[in-house]
N, C-alpha and C. Protein backbone atom coordinates (compact mmCIF):
# COMPACT_ATOMS: atom_id res chain seq x y z
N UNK A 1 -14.66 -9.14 13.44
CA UNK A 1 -13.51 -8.32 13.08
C UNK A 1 -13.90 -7.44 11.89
N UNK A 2 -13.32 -6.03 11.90
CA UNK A 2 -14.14 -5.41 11.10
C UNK A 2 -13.12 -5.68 9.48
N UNK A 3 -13.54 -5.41 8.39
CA UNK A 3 -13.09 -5.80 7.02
C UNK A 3 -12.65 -4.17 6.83
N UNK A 4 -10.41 -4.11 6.67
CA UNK A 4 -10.56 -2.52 6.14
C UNK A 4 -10.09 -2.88 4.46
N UNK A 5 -10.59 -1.86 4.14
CA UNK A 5 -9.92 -2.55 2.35
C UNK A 5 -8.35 -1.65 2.18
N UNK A 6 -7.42 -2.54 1.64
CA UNK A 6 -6.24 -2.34 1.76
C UNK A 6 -5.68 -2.11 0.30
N UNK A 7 -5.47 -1.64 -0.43
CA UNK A 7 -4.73 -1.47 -1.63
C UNK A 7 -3.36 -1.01 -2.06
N UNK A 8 -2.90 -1.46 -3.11
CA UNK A 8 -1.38 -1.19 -2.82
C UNK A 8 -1.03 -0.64 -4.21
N UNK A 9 -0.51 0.40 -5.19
CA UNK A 9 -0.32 0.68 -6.69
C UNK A 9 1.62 -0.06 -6.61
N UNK A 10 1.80 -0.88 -7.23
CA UNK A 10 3.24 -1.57 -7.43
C UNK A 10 3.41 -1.33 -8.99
N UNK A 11 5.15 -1.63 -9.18
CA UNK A 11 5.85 -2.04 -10.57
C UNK A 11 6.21 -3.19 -10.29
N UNK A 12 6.52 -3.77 -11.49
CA UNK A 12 7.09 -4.96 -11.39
C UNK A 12 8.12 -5.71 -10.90
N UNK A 13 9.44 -4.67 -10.98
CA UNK A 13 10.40 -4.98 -10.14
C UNK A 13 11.19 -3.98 -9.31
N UNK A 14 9.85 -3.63 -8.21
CA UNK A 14 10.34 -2.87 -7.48
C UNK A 14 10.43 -3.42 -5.93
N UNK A 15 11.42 -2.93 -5.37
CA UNK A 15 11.78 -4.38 -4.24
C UNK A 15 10.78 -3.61 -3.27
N UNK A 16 10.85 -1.87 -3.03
CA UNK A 16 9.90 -1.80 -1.48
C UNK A 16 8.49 -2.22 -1.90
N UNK A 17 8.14 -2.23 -3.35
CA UNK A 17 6.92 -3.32 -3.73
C UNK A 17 6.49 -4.49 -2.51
N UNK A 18 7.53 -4.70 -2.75
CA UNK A 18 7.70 -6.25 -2.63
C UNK A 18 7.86 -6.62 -1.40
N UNK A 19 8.18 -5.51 -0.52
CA UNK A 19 8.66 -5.21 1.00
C UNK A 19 7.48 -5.11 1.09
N UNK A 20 6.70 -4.16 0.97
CA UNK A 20 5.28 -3.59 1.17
C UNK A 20 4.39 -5.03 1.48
N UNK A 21 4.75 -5.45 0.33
CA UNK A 21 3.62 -7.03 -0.16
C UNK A 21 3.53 -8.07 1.43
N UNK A 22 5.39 -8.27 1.74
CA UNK A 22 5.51 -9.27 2.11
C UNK A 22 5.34 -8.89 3.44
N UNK A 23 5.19 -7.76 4.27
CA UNK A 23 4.89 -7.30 5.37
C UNK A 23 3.08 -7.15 5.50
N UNK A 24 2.24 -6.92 3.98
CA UNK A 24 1.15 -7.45 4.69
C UNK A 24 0.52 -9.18 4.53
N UNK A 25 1.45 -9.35 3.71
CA UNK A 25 1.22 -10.87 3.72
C UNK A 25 1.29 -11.50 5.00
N UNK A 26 2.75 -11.38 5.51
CA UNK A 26 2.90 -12.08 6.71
C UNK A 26 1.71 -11.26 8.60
N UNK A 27 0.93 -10.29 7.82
CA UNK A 27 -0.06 -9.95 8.51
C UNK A 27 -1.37 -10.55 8.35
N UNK A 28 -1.38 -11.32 7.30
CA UNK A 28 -2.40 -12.27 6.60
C UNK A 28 -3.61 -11.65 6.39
N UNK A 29 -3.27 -10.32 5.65
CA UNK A 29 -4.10 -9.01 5.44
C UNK A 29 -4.33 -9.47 2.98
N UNK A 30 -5.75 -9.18 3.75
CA UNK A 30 -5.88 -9.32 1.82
C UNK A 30 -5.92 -7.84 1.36
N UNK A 31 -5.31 -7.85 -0.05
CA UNK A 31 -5.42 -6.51 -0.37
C UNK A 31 -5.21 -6.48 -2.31
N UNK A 32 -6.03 -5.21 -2.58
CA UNK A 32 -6.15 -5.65 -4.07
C UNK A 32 -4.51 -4.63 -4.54
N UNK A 33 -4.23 -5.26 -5.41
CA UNK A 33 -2.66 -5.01 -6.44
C UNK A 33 -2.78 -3.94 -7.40
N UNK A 34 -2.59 -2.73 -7.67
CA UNK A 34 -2.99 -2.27 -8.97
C UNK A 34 -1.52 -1.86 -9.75
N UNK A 35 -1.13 -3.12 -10.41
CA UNK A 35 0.15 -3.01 -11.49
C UNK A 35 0.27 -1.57 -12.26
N UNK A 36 1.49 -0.80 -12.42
CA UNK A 36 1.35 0.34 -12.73
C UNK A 36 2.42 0.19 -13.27
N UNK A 37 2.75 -0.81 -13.86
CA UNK A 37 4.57 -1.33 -14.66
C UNK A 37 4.39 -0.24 -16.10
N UNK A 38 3.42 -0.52 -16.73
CA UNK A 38 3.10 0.39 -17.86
C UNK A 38 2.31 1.15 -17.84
N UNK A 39 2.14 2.49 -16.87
CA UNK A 39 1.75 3.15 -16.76
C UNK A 39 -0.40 3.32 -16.74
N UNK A 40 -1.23 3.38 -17.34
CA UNK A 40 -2.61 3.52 -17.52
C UNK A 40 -3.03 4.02 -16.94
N UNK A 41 -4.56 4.15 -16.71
CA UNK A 41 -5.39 4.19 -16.11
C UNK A 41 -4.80 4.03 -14.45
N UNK A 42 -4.58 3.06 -14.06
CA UNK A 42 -4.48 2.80 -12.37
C UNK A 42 -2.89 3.93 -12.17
N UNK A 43 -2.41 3.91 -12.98
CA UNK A 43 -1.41 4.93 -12.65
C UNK A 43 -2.05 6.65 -12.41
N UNK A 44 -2.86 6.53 -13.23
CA UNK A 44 -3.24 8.08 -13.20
C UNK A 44 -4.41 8.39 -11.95
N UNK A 45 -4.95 7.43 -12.27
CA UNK A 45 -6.10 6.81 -10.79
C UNK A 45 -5.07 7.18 -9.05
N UNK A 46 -3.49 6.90 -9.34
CA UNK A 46 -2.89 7.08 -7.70
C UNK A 46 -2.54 8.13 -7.48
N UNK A 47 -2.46 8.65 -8.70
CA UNK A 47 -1.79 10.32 -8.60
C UNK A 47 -3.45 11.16 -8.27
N UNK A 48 -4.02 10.84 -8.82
CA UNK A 48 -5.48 11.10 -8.25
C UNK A 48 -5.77 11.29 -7.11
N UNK A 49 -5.35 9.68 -6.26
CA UNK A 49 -5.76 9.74 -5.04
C UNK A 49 -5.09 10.40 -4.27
N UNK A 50 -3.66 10.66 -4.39
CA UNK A 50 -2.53 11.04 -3.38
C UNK A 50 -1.71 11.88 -4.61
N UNK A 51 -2.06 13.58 -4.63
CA UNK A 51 -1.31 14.05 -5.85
C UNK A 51 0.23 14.38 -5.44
N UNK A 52 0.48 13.56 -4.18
CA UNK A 52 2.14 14.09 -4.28
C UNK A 52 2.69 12.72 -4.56
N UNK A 53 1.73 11.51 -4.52
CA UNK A 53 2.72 10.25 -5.02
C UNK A 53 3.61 10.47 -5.92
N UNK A 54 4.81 10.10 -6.27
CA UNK A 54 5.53 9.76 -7.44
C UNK A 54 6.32 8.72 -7.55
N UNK A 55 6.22 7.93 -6.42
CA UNK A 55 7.04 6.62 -6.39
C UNK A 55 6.23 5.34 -6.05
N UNK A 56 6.36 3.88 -6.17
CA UNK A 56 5.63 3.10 -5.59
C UNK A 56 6.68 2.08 -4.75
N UNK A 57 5.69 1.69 -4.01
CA UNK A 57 4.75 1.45 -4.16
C UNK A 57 3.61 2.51 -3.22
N UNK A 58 2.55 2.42 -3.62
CA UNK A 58 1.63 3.71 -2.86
C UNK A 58 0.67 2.76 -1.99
N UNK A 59 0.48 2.93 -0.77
CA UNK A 59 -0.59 2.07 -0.16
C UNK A 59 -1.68 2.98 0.18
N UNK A 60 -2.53 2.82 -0.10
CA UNK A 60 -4.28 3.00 0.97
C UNK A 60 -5.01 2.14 1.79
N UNK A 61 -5.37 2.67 3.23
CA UNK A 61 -6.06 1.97 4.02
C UNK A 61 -7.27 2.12 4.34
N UNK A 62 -8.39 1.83 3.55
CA UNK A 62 -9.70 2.64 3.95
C UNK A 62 -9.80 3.79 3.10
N UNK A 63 -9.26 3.58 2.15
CA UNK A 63 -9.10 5.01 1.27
C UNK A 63 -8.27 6.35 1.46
N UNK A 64 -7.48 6.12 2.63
CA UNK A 64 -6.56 6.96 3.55
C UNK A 64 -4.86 6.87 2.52
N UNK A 65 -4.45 7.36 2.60
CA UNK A 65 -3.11 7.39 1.69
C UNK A 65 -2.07 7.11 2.73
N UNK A 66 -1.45 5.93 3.39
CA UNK A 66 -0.69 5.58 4.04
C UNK A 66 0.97 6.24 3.75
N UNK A 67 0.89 5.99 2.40
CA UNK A 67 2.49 6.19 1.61
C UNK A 67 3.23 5.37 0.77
N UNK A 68 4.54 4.75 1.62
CA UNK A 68 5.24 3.76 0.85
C UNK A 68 5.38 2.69 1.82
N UNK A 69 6.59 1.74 1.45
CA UNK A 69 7.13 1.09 2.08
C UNK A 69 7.86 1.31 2.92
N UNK A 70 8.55 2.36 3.78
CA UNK A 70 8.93 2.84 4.72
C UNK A 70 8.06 3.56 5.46
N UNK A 71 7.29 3.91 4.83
CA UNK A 71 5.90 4.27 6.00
C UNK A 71 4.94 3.50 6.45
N UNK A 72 4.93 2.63 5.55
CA UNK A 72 4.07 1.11 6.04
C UNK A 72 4.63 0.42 7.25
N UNK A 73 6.04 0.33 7.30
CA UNK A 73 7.11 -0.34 8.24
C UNK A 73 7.52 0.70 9.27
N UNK A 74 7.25 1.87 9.30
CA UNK A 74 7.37 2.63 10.57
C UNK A 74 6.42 2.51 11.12
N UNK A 75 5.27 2.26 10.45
CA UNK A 75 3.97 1.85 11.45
C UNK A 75 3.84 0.95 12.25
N UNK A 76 4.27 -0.11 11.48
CA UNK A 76 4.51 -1.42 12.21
C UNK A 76 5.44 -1.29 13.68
N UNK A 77 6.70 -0.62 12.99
CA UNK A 77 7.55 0.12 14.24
C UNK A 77 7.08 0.74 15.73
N UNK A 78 5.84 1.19 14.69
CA UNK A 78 5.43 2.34 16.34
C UNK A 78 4.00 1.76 16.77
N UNK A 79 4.23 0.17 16.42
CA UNK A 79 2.90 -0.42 16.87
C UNK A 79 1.61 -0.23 16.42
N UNK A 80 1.48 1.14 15.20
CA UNK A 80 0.26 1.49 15.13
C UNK A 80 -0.57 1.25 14.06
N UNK A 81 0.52 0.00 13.42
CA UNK A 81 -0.26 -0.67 12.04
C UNK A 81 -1.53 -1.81 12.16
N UNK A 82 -1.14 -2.44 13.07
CA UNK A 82 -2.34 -3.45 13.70
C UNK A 82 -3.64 -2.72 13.93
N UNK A 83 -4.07 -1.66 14.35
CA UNK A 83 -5.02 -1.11 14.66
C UNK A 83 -5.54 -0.64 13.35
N UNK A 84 -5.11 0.14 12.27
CA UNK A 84 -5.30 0.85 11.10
C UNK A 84 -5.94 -0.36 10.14
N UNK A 85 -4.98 -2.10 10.31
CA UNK A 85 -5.89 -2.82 9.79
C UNK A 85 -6.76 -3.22 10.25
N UNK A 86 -7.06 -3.49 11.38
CA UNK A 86 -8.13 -4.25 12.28
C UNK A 86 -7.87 -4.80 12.83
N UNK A 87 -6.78 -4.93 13.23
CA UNK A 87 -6.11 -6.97 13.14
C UNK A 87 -6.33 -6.53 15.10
């Protein structure tokens, strides 16, 4: 199975965070976290990657700029999230 690297930029108490999280959790998909509660480095790093982000949570798949949590879950919707991870 091939390994895609999955990353996600979150706040602390942000619920589509948390939506985001628990939809690839229950895909049993690993993926690295980059906390952006107080702004730094990894904050300026997402606007980097994707300069129209302004909300989180922000996902990348393979270095690809997926979006948010409603775009993560329309994927799933239209079947075409399984493939993008590998699964």
């Amino acid at each position: 199975m091939p390994t895609v690297k999955v990353e996600i930029y979150t706040k602390t108490f942000c619920g589509y965070c948390h939506r985001a999280k628990r939809l690839l959790d229950a895909k049993g998909v690993a993926y690295t976290e980059y906390d952006i509660t107080m702004g730094g480095e990894d904050s300026k790093r997402m606007v980097e990657r994707n300069p129209v982000a302004r909300t989180v949570p922000q996902i990348f798949i393979d270095d690809k700029p997926v979006g948010g949590s409603d775009d993560l879950a329309a994927l799933e919707r239209e079947g075409r999230l399984d493939a993008m991870l590998g699964l």
